[in-house]
N, C-alpha and C. Protein backbone atom coordinates (compact mmCIF):
# COMPACT_ATOMS: atom_id res chain seq x y z
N UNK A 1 162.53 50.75 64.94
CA UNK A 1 161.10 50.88 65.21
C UNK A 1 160.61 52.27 64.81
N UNK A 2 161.27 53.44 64.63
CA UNK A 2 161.32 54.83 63.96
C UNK A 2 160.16 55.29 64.70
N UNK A 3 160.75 55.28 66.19
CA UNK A 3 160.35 55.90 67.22
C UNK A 3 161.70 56.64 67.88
N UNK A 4 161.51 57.78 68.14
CA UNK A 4 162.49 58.48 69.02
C UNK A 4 162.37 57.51 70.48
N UNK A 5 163.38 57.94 71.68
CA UNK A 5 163.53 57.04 72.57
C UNK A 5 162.59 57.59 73.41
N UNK A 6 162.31 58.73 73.35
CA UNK A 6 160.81 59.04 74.67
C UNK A 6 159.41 58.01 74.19
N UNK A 7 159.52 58.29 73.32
CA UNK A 7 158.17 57.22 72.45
C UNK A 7 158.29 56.07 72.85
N UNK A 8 159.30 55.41 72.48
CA UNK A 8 159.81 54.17 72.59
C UNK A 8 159.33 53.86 74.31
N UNK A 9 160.20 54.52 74.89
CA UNK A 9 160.17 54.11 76.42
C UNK A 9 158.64 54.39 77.10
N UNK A 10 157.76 55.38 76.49
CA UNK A 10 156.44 55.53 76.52
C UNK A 10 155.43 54.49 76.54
N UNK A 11 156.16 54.01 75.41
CA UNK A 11 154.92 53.09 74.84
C UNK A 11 154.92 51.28 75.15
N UNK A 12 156.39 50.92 75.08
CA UNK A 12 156.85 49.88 75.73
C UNK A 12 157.75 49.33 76.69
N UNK A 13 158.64 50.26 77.00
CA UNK A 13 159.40 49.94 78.36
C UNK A 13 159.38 50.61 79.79
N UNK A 14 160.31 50.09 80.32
CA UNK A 14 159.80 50.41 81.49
C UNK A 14 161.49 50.43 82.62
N UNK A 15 161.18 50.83 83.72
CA UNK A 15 163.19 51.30 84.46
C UNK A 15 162.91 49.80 85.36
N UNK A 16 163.94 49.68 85.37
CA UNK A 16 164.05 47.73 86.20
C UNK A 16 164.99 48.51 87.01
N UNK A 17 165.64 48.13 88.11
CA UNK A 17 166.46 48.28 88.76
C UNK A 17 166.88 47.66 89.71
N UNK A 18 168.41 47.33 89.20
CA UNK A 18 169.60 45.99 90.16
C UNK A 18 169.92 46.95 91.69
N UNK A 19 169.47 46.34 92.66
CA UNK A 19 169.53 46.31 94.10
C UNK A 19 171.05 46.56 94.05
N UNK A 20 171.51 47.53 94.65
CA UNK A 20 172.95 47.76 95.78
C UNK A 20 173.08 47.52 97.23
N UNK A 21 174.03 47.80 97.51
CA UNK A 21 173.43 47.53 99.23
C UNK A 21 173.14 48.82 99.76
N UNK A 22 173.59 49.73 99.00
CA UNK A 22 172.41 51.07 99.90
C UNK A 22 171.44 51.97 98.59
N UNK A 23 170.94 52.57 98.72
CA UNK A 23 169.75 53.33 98.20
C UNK A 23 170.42 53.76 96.70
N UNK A 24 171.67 54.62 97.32
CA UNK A 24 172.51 55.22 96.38
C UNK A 24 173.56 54.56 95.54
N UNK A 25 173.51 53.05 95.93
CA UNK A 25 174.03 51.99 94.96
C UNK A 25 173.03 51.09 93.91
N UNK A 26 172.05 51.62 93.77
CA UNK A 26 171.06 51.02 92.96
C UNK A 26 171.46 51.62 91.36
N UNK A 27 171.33 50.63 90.49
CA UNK A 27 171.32 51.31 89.40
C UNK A 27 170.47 50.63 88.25
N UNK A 28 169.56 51.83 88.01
CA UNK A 28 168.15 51.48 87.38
C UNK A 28 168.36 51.90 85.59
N UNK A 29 167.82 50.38 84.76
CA UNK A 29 168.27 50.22 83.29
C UNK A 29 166.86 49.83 82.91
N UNK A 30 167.33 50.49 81.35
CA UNK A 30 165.68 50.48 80.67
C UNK A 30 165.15 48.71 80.23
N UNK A 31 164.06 48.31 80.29
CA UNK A 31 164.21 46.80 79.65
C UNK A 31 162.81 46.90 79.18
N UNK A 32 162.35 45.65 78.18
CA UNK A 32 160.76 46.15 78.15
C UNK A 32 160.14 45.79 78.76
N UNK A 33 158.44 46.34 79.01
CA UNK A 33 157.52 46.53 79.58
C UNK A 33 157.28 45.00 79.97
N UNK A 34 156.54 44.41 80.95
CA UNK A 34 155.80 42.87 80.97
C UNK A 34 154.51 43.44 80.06
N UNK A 35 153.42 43.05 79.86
CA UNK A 35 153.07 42.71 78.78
C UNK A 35 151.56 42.96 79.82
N UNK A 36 150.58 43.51 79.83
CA UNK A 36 149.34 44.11 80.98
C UNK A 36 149.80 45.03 81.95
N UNK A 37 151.46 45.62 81.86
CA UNK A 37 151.70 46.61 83.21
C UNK A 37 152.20 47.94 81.97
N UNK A 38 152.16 48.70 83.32
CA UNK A 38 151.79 50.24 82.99
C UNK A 38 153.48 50.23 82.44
N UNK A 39 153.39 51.19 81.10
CA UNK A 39 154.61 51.06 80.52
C UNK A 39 155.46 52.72 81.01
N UNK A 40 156.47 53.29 80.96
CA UNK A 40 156.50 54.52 80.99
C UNK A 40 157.04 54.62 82.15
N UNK A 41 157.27 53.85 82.82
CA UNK A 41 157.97 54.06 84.73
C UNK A 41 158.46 52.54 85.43
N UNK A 42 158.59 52.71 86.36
CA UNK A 42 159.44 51.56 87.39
C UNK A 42 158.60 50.55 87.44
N UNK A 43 159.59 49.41 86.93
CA UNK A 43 158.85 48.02 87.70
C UNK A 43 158.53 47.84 89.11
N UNK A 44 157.21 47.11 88.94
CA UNK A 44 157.05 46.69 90.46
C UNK A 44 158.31 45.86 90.77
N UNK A 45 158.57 45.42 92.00
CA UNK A 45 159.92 44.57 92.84
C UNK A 45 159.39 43.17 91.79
N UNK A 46 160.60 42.63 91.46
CA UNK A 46 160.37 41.72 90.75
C UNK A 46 159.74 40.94 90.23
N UNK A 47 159.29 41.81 88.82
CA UNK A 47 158.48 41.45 87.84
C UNK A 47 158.35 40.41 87.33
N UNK A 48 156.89 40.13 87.10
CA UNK A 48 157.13 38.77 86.17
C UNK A 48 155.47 38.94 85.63
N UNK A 49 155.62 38.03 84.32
CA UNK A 49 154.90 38.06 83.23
C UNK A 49 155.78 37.82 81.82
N UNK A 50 155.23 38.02 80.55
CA UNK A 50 155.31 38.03 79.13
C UNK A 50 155.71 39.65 78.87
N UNK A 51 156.38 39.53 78.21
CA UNK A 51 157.28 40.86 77.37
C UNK A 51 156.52 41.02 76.63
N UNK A 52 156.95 42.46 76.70
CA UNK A 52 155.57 43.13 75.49
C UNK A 52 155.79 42.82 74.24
N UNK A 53 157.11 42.30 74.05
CA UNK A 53 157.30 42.59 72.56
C UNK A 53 157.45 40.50 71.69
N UNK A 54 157.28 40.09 72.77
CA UNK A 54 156.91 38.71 72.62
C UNK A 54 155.41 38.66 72.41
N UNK A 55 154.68 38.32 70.98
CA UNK A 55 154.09 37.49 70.70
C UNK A 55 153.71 36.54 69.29
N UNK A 56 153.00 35.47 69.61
CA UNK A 56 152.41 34.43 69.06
C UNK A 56 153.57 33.46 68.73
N UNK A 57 154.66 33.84 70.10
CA UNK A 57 155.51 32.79 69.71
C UNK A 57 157.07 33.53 69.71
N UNK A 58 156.99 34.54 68.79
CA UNK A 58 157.98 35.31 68.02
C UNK A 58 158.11 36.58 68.94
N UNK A 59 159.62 37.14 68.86
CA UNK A 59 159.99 38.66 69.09
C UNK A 59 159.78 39.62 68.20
N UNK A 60 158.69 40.68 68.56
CA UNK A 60 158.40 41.64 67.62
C UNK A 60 159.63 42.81 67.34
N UNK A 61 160.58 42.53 68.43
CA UNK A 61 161.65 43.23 68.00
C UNK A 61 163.31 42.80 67.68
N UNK A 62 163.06 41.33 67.76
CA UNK A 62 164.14 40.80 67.42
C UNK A 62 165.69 41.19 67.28
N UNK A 63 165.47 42.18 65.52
CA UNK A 63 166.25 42.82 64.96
C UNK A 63 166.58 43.65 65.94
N UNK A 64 166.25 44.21 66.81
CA UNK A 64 166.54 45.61 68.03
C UNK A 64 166.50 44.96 69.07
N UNK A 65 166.32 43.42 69.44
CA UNK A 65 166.22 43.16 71.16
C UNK A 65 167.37 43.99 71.68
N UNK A 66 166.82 44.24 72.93
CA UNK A 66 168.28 44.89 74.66
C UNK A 66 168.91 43.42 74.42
N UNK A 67 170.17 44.03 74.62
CA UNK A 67 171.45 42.87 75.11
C UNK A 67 171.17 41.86 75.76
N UNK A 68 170.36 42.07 76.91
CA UNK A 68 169.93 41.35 77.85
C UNK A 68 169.59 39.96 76.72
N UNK A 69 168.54 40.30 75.89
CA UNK A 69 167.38 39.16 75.91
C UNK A 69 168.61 38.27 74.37
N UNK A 70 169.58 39.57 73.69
CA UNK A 70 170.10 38.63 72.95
C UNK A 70 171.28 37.84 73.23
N UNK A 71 171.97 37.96 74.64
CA UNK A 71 172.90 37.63 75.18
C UNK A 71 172.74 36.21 75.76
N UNK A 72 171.45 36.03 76.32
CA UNK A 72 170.70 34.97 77.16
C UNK A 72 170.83 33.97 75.98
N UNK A 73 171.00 32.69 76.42
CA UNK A 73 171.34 31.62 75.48
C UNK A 73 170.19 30.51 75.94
N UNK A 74 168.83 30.09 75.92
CA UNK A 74 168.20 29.59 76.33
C UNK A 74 168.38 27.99 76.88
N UNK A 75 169.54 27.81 76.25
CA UNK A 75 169.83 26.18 76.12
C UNK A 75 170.73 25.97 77.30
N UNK A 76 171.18 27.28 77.69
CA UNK A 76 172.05 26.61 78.79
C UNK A 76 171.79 26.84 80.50
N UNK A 77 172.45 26.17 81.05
CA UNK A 77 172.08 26.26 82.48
C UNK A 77 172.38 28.07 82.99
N UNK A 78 172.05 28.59 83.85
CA UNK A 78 171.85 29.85 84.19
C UNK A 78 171.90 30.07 86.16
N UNK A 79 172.47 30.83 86.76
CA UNK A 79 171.94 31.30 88.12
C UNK A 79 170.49 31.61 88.52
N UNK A 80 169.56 31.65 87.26
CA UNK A 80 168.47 32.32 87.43
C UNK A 80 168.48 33.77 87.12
N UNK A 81 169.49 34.18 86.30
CA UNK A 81 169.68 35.68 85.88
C UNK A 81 170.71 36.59 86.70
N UNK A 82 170.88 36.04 87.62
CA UNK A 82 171.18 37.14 88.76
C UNK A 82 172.75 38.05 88.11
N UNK A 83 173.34 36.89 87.86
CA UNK A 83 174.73 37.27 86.79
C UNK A 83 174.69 38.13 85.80
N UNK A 84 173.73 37.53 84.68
CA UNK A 84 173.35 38.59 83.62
C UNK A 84 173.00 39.69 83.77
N UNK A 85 171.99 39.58 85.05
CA UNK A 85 171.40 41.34 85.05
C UNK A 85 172.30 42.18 85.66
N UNK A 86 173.12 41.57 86.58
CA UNK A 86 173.97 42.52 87.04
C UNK A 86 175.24 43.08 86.06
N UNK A 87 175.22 42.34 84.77
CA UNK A 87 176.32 42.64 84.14
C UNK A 87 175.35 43.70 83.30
N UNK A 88 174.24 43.53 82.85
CA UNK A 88 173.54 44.49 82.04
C UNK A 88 173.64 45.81 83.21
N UNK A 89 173.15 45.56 84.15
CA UNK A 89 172.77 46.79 84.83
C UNK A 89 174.58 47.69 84.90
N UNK A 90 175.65 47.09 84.92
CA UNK A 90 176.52 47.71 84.78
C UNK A 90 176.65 48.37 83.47
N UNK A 91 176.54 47.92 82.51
CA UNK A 91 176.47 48.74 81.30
C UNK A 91 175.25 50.22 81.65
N UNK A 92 174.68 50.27 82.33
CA UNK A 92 173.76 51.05 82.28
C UNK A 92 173.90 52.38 83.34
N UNK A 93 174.70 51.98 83.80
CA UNK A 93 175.62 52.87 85.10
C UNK A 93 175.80 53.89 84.74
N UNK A 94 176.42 54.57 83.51
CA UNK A 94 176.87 55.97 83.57
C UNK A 94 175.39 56.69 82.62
N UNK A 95 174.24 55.78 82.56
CA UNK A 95 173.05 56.59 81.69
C UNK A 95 172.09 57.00 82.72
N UNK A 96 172.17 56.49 84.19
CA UNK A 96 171.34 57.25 85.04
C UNK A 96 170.45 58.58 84.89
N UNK A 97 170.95 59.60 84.21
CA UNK A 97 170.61 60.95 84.16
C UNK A 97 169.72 60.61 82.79
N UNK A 98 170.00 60.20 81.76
CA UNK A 98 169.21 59.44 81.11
C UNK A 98 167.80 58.99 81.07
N UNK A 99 167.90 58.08 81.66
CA UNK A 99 166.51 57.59 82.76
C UNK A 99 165.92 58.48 83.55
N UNK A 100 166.70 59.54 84.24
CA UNK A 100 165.90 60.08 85.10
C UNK A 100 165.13 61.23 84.18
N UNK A 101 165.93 61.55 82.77
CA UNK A 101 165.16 62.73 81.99
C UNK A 101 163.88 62.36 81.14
N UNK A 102 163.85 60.56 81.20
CA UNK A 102 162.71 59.52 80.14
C UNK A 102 161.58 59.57 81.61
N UNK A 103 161.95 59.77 82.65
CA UNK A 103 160.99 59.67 83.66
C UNK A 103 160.73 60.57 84.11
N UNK A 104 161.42 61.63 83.68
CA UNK A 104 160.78 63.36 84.43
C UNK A 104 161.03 63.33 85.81
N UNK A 105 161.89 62.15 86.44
CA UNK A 105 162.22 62.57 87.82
C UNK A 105 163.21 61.56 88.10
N UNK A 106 163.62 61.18 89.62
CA UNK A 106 164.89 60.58 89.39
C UNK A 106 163.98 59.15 89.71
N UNK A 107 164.42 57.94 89.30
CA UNK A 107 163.58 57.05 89.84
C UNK A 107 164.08 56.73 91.29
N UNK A 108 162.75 55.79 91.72
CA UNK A 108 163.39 54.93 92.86
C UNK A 108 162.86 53.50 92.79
N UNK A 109 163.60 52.65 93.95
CA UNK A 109 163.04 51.67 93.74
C UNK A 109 161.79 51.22 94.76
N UNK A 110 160.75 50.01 94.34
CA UNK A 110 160.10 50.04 95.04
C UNK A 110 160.59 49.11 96.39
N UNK A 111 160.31 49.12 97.25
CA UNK A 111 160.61 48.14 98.48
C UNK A 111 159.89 46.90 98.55
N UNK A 112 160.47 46.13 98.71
CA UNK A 112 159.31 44.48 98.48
C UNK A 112 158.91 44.58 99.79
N UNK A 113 157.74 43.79 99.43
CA UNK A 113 156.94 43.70 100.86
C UNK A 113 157.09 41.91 100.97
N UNK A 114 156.84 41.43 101.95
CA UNK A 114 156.93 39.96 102.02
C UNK A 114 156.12 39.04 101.15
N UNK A 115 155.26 39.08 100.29
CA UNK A 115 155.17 38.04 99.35
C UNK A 115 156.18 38.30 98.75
N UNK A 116 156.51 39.12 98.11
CA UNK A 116 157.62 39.42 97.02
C UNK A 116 158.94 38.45 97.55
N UNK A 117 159.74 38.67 98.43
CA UNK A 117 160.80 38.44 99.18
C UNK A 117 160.56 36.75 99.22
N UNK A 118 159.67 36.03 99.95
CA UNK A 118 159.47 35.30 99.80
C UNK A 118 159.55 34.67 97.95
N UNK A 119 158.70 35.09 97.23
CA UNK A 119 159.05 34.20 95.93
C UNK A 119 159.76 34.51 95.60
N UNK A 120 160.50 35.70 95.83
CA UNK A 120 162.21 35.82 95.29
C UNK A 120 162.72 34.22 95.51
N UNK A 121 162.83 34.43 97.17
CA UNK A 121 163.67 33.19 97.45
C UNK A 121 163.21 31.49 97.12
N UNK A 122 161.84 31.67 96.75
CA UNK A 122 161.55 30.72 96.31
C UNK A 122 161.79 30.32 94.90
N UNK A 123 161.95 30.91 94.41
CA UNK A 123 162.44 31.14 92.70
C UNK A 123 163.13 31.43 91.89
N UNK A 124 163.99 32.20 93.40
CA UNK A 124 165.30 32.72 92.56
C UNK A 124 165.09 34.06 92.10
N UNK A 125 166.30 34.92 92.30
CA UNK A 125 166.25 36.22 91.63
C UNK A 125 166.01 36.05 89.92
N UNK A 126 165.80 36.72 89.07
CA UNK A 126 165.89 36.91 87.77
C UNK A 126 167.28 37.25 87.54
């Protein structure tokens, strides 16, 4: 895309971050933006919408998708993600400092409030 990675993460992505069981077991990985939310910082608690880089059908970044989206096999049955992301978010484990230098601070996550929690469980984690 012949964007350096501050640009990049500026302009279309955004820090997701897989839940631990304490604060300091969280570990937050870059993915792209949903597609109307503020790009450049932390997802709200489980996002949902259209990827920024999805449209009129097609991946505008195909050739460069994250692992994530080229790993995902659409045809087959799935947990609802929960597997995948946690295997992505392990790859992403030792870039912490990383993220925290694309965000100018360390991130955190946000805390769901009860709608959230609720359609989690209604829908399944991602």
């Amino acid at each position: 895309m012949k964007k350096s990675l501050k640009e990049l993460f500026d302009d279309y992505l955004a820090v997701d971050v897989f839940y631990g069981k304490d604060d300091d077991d969280h570990i937050y990985l870059l993915a792209p933006a949903v597609r109307g939310a503020e790009t450049g910082m932390e997802y709200p608690f489980n996002p949902t919408g259209v990827c920024v880089f999805y449209n009129d059908g097609l991946c505008d970044a195909y050739d460069e998708r994250p692992y994530e989206c080229s790993a995902y096999h659409h045809s087959e049955k799935h947990d609802g993600g929960s597997s995948r992301h946690k295997e992505v978010a392990m790859a992403w484990k030792d870039h912490q400092a990383q993220i925290a230098e694309l965000l100018g601070r360390k991130p955190c996550a946000t805390e769901p409030d009860t709608f959230s929690v609720l359609s989690m469980m209604m829908g399944g984690f991602r």
